[in-house]
PDB file of N, CA and C in Angstrom:
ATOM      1  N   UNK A   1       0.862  -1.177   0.000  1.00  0.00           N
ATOM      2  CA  UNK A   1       0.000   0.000   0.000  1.00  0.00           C
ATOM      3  C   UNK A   1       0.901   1.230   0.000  1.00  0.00           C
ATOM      4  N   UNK A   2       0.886   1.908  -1.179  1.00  0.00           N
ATOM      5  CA  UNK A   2       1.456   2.941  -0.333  1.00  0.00           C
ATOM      6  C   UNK A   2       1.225   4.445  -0.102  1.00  0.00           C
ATOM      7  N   UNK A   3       1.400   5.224   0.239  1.00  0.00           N
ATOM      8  CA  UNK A   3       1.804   6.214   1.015  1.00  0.00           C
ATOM      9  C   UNK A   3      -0.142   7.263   1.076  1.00  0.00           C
ATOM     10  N   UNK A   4      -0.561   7.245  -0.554  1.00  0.00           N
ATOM     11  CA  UNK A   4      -2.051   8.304  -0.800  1.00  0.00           C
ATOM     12  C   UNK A   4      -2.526   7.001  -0.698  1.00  0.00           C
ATOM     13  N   UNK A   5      -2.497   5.820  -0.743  1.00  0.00           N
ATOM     14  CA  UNK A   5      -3.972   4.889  -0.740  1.00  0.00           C
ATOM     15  C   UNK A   5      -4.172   4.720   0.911  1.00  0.00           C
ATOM     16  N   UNK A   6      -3.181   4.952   1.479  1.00  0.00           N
ATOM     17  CA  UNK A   6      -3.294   4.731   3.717  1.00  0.00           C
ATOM     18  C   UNK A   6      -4.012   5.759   3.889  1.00  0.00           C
ATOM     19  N   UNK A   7      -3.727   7.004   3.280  1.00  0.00           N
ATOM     20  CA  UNK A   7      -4.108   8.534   3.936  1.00  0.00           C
ATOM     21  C   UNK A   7      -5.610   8.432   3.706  1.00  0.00           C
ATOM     22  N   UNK A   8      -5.609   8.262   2.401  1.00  0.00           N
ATOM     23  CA  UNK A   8      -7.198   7.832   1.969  1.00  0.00           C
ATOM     24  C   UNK A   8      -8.013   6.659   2.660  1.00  0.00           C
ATOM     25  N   UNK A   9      -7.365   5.692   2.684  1.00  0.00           N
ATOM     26  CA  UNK A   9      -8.150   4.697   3.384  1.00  0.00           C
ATOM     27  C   UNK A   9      -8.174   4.976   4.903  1.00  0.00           C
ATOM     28  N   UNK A  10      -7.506   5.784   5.614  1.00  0.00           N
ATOM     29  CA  UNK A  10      -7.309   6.205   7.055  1.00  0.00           C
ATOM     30  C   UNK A  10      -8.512   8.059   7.226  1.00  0.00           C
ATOM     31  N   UNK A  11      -8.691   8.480   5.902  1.00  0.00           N
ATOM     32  CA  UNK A  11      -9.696   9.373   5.394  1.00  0.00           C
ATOM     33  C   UNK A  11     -10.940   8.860   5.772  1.00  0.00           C
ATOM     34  N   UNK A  12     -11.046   7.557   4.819  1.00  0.00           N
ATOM     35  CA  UNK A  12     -12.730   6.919   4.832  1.00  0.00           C
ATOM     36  C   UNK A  12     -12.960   6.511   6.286  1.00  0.00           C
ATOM     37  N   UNK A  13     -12.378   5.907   7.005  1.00  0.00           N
ATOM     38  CA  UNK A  13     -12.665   4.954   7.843  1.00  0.00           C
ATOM     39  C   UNK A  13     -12.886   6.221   9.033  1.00  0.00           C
ATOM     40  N   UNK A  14     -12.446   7.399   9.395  1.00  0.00           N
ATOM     41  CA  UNK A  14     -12.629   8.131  10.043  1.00  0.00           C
ATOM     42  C   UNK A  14     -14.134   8.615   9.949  1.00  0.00           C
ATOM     43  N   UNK A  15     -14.468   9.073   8.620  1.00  0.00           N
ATOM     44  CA  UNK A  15     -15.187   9.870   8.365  1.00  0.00           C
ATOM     45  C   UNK A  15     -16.375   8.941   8.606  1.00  0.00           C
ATOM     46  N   UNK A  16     -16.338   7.412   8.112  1.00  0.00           N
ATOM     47  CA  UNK A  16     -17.250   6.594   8.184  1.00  0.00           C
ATOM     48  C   UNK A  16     -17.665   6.491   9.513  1.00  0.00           C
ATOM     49  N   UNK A  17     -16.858   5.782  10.597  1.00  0.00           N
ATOM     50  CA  UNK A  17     -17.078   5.848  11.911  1.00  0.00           C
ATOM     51  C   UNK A  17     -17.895   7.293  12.826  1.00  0.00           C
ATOM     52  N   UNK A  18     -17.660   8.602  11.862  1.00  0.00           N
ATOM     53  CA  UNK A  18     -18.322   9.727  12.094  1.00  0.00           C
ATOM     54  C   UNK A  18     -19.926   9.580  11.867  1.00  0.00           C
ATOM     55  N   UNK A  19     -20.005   9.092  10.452  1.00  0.00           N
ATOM     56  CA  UNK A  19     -21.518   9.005  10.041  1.00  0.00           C
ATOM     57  C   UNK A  19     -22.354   8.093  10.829  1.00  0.00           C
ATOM     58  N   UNK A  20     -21.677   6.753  10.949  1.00  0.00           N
ATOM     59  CA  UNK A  20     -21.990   5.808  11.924  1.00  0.00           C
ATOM     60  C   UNK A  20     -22.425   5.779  13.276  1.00  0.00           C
ATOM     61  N   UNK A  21     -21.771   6.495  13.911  1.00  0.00           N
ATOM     62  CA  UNK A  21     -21.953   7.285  14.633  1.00  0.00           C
ATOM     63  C   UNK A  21     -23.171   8.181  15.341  1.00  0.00           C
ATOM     64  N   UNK A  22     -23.316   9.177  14.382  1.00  0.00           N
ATOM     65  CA  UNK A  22     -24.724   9.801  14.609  1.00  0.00           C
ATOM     66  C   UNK A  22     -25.332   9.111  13.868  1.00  0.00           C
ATOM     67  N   UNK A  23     -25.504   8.404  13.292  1.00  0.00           N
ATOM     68  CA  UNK A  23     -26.566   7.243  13.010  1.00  0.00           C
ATOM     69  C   UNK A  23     -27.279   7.705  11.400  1.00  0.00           C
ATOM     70  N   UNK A  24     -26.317   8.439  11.047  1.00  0.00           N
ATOM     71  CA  UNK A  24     -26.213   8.404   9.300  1.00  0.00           C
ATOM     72  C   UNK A  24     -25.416   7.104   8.319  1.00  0.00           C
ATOM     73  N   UNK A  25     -26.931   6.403   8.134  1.00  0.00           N
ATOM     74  CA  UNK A  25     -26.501   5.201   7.766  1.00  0.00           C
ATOM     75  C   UNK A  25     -27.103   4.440   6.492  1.00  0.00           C
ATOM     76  N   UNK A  26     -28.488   5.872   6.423  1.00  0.00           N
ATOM     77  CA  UNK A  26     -28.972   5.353   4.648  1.00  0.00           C
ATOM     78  C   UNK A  26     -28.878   6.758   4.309  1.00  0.00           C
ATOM     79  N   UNK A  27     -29.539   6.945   2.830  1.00  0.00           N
ATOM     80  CA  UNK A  27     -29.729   7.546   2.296  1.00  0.00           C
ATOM     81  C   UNK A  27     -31.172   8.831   3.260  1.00  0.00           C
ATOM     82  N   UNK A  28     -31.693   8.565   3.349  1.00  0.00           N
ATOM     83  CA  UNK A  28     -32.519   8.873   4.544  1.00  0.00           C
ATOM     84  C   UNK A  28     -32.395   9.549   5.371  1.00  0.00           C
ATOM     85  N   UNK A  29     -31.343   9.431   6.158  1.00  0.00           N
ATOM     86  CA  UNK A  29     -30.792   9.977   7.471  1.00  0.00           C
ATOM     87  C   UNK A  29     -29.278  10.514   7.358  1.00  0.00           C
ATOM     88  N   UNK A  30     -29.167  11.200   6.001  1.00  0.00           N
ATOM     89  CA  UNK A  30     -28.162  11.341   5.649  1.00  0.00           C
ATOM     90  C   UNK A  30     -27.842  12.661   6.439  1.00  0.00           C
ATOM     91  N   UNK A  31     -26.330  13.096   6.178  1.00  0.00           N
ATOM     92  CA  UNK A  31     -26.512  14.738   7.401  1.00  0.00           C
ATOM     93  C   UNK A  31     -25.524  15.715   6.215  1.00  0.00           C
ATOM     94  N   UNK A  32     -25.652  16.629   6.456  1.00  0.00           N
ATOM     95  CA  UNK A  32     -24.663  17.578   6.326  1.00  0.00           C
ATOM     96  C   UNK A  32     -23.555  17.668   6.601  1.00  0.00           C
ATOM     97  N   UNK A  33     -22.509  17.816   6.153  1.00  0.00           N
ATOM     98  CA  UNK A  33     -20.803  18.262   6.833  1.00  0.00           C
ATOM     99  C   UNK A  33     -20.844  18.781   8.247  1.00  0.00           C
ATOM    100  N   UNK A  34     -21.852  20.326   8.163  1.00  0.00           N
ATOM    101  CA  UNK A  34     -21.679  20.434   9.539  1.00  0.00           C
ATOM    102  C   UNK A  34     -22.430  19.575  10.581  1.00  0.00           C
ATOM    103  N   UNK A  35     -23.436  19.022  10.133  1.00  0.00           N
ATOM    104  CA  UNK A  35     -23.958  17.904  11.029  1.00  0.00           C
ATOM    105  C   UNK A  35     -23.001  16.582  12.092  1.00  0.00           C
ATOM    106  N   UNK A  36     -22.058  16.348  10.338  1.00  0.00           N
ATOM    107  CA  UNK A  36     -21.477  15.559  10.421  1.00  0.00           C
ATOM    108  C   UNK A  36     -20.050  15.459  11.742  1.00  0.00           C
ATOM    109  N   UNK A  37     -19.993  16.954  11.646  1.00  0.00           N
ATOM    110  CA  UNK A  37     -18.521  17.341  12.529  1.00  0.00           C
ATOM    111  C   UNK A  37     -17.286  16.849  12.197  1.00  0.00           C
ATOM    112  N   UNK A  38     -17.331  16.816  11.027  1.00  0.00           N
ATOM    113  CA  UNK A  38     -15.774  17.046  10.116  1.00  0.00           C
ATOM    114  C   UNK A  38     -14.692  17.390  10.195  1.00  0.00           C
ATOM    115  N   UNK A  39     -13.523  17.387  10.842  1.00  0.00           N
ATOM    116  CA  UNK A  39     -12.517  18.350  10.382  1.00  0.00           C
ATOM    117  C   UNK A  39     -12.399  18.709   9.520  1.00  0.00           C
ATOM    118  N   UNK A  40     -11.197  19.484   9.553  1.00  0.00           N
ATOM    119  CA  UNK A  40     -10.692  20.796   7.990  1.00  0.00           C
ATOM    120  C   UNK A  40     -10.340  19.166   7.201  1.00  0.00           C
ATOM    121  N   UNK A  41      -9.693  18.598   7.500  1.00  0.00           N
ATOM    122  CA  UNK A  41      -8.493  17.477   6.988  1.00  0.00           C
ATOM    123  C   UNK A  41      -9.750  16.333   6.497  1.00  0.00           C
ATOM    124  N   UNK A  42     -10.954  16.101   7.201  1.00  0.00           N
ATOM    125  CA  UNK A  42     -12.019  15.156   6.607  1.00  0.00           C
ATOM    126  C   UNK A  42     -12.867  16.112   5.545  1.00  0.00           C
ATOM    127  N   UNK A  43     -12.912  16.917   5.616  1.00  0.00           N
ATOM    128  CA  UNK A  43     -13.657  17.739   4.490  1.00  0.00           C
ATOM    129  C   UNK A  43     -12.890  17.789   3.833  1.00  0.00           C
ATOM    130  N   UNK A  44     -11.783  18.535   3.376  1.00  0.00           N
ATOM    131  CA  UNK A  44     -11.016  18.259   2.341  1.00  0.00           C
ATOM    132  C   UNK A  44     -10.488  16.980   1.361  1.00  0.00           C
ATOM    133  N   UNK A  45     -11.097  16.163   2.153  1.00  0.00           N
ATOM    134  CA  UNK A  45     -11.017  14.747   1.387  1.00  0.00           C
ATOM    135  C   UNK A  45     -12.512  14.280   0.874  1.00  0.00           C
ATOM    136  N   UNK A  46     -12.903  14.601   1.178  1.00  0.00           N
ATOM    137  CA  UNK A  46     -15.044  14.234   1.573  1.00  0.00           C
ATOM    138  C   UNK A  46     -15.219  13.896  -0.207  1.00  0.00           C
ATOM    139  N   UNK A  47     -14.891  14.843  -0.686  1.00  0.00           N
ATOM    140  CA  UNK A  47     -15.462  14.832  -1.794  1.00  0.00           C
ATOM    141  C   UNK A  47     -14.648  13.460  -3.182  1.00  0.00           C
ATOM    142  N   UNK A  48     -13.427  13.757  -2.745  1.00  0.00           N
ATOM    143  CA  UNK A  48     -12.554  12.610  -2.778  1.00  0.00           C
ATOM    144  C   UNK A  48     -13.257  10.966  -2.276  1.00  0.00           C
ATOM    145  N   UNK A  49     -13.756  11.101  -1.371  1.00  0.00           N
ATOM    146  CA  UNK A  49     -13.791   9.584  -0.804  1.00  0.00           C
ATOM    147  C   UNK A  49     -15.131   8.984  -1.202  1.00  0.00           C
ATOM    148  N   UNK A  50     -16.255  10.115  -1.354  1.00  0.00           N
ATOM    149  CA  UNK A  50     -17.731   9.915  -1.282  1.00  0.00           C
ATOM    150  C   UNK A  50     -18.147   9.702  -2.579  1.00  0.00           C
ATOM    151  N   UNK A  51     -19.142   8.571  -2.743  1.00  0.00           N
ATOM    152  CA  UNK A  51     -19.621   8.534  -4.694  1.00  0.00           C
ATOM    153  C   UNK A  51     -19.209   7.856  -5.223  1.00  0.00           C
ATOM    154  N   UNK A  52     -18.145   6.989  -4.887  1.00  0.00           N
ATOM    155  CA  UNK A  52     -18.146   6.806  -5.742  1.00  0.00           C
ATOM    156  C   UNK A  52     -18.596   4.919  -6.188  1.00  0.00           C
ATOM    157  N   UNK A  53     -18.347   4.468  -6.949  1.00  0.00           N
ATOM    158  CA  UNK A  53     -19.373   3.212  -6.972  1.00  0.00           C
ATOM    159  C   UNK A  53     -19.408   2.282  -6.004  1.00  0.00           C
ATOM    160  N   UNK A  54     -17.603   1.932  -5.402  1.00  0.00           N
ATOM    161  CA  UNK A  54     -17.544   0.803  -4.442  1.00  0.00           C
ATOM    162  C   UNK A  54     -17.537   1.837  -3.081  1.00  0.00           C
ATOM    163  N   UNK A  55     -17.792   2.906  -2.918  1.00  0.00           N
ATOM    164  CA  UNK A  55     -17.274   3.862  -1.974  1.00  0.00           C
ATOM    165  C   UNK A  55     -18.370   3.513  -0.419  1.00  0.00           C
ATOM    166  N   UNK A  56     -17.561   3.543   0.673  1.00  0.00           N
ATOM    167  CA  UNK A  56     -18.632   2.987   1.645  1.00  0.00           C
ATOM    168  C   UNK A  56     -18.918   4.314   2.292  1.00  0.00           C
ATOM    169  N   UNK A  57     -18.706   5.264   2.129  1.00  0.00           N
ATOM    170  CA  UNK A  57     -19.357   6.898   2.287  1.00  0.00           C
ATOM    171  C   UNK A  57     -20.481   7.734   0.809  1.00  0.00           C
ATOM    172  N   UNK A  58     -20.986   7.771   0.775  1.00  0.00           N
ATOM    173  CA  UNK A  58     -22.013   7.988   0.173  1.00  0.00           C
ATOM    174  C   UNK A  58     -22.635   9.437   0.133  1.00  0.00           C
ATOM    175  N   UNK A  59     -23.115  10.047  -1.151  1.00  0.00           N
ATOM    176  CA  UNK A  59     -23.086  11.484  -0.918  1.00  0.00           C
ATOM    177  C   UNK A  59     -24.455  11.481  -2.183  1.00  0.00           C
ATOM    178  N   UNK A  60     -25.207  12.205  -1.351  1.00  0.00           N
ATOM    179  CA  UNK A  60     -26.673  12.186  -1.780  1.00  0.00           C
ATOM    180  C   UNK A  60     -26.804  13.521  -3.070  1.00  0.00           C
ATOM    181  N   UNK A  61     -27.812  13.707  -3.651  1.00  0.00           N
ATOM    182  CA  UNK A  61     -27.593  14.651  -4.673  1.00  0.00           C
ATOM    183  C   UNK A  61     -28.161  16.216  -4.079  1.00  0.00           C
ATOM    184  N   UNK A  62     -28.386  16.441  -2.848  1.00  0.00           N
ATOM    185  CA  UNK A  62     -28.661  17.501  -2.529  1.00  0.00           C
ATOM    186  C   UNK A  62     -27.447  17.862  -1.335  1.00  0.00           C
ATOM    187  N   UNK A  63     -26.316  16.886  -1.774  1.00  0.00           N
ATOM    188  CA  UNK A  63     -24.872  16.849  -0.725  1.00  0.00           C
ATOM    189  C   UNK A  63     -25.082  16.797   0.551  1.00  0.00           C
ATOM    190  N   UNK A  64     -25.871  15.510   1.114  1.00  0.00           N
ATOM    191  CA  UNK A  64     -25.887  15.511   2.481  1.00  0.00           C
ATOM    192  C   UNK A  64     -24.649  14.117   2.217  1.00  0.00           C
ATOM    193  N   UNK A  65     -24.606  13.122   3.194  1.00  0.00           N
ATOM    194  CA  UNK A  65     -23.434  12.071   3.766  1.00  0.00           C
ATOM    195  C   UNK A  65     -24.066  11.087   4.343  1.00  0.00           C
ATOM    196  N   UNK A  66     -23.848  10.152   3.952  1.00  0.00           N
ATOM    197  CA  UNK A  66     -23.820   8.711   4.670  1.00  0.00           C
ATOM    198  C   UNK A  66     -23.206   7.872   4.341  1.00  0.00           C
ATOM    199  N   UNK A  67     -23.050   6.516   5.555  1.00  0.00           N
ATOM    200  CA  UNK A  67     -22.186   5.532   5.704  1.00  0.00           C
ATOM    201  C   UNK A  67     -23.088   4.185   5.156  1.00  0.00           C
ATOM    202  N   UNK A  68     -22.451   3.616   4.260  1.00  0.00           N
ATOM    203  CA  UNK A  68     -23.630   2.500   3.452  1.00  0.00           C
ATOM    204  C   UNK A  68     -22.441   1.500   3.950  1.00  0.00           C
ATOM    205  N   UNK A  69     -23.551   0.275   4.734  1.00  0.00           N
ATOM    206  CA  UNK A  69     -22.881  -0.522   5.363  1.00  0.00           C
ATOM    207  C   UNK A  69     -22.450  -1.909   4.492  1.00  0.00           C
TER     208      UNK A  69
END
């Protein structure tokens, strides 16, 4: 693995455990960034990590967040 696939995969798993968390877990109960309580360093990746087909963070079309289990 190296060096951008850890940062990234150490990205998701944060952010996931965030959504998880407050109990954003479908599409449904999805939250906002600030809902979410993000850092600078998880937002700046958010958009990076979320969407995409195998992606286990999930980003709705009116940009709320969730964790698809």
């Amino acid at each position: 693995m190296n060096g951008f696939s850890g940062i990234a995969f150490k990205m998701e798993e944060s952010i996931k455990a965030k959504l998880v968390e407050i109990g954003a877990t479908t599409k449904t109960n999805a939250v906002t960034i600030q809902d979410a309580n993000l850092d600078a360093q998880e937002q700046n990746w958010l958009d990076y990590i979320a969407g995409g087909l195998f992606a286990r963070v999930k980003k709705t079309e009116d940009k709320r967040y969730y964790a698809s289990r």
